[in-house]
Protein backbone atom coordinates (compact mmCIF):
# COMPACT_ATOMS: atom_id res chain seq x y z
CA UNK A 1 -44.92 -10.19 8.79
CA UNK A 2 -43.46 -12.53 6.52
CA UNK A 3 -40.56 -14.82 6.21
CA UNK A 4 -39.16 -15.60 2.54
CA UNK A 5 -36.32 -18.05 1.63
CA UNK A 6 -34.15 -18.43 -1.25
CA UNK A 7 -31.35 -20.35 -2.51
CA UNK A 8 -29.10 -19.73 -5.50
CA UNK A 9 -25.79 -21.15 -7.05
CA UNK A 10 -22.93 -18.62 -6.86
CA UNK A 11 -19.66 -20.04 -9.07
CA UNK A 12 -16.55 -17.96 -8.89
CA UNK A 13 -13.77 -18.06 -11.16
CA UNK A 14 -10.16 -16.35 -11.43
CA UNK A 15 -9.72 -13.90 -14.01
CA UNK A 16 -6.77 -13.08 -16.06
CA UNK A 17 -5.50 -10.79 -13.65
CA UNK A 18 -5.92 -13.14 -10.85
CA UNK A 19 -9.15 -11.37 -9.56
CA UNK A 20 -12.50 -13.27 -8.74
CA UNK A 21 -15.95 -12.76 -10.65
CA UNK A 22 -19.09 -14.50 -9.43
CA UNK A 23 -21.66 -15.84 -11.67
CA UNK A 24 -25.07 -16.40 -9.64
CA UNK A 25 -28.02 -18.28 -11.02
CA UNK A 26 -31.22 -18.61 -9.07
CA UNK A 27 -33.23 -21.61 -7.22
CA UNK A 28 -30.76 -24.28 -8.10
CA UNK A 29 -32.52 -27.98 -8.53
CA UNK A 30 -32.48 -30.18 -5.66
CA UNK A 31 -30.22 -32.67 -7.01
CA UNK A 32 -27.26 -30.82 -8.93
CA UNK A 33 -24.28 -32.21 -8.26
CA UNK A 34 -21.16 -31.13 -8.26
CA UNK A 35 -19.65 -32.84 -10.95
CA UNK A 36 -22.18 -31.75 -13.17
CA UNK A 37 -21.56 -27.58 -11.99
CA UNK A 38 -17.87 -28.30 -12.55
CA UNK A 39 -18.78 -29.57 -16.07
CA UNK A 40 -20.82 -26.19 -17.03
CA UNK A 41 -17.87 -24.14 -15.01
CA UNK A 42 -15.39 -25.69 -17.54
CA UNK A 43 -17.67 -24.67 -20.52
CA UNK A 44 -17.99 -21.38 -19.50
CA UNK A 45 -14.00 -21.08 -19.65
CA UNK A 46 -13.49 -22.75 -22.95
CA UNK A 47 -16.22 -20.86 -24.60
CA UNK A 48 -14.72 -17.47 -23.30
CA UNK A 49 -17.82 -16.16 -23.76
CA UNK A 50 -18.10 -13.77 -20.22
CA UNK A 51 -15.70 -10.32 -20.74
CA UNK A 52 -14.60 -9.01 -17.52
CA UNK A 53 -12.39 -5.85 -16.34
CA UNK A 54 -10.53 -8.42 -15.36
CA UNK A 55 -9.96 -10.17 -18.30
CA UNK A 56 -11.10 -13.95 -19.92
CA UNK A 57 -12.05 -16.41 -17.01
CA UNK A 58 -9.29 -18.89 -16.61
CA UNK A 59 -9.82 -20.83 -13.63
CA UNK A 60 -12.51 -22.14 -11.14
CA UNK A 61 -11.99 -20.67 -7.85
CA UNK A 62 -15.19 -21.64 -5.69
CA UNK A 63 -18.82 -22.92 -5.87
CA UNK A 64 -21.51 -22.65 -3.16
CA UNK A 65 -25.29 -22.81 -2.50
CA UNK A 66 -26.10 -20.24 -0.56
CA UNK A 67 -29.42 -20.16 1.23
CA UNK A 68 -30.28 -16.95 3.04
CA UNK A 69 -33.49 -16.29 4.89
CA UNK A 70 -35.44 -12.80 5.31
CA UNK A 71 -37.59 -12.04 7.99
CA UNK A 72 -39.84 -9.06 7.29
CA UNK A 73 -40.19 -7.19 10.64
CA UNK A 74 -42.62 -4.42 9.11
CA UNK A 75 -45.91 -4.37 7.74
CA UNK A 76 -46.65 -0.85 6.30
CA UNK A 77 -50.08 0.27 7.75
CA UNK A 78 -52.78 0.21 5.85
CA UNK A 79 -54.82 3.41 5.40
C-alpha cells in the first residue's frame, strides 16, 4: 500500500455571466508568489484567449494551492 501526494494551483475567475471557471495547473514551484499568479491571472483576461459557456473571463475570483493526499488501501493480488 502506497501513499501519493500532490499539489496543484487552481485559479478561478468570473465569467461574463457571473459564473466561475477554474484553471488548474500541476506541481506548482515552491516559491510562487502571489503577486506573480495575480500577474499571469491578469494576462489570461486581457488576452481573452480561454472561451467558456460562460462567456470571456472578466474577473479573478479565487486562487489556492491545494494539496491532497491518497492513501491506497488495496494492493491487487498477485497471481
Amino acid at each position: 500500500m502506497a501513499s501519493t501526494s500532490r499539489k496543484v494551483l487552481r485559479m478561478t475567475f468570473n465569467t461574463a455571466t457571473g459564473s466561475a471557471v477554474s484553471i488548474t495547473l500541476p506541481d506548482p514551484k515552491a516559491d510562487l508568489t502571489s503577486a506573480q499568479i495575480e500577474a499571469v491571472m491578469d494576462q489570461i483576461i486581457a488576452k481573452d484567449i480561454f472561451l467558456t459557456s460562460g462567456g470571456a473571463l472578466v474577473s479573478k475570483r479565487d486562487v489556492k494551492i491545494v494539496g491532497t493526499t491518497t492513501d491506497d488501501l488495496y494492493d491487487l493480488p498477485i497471481a
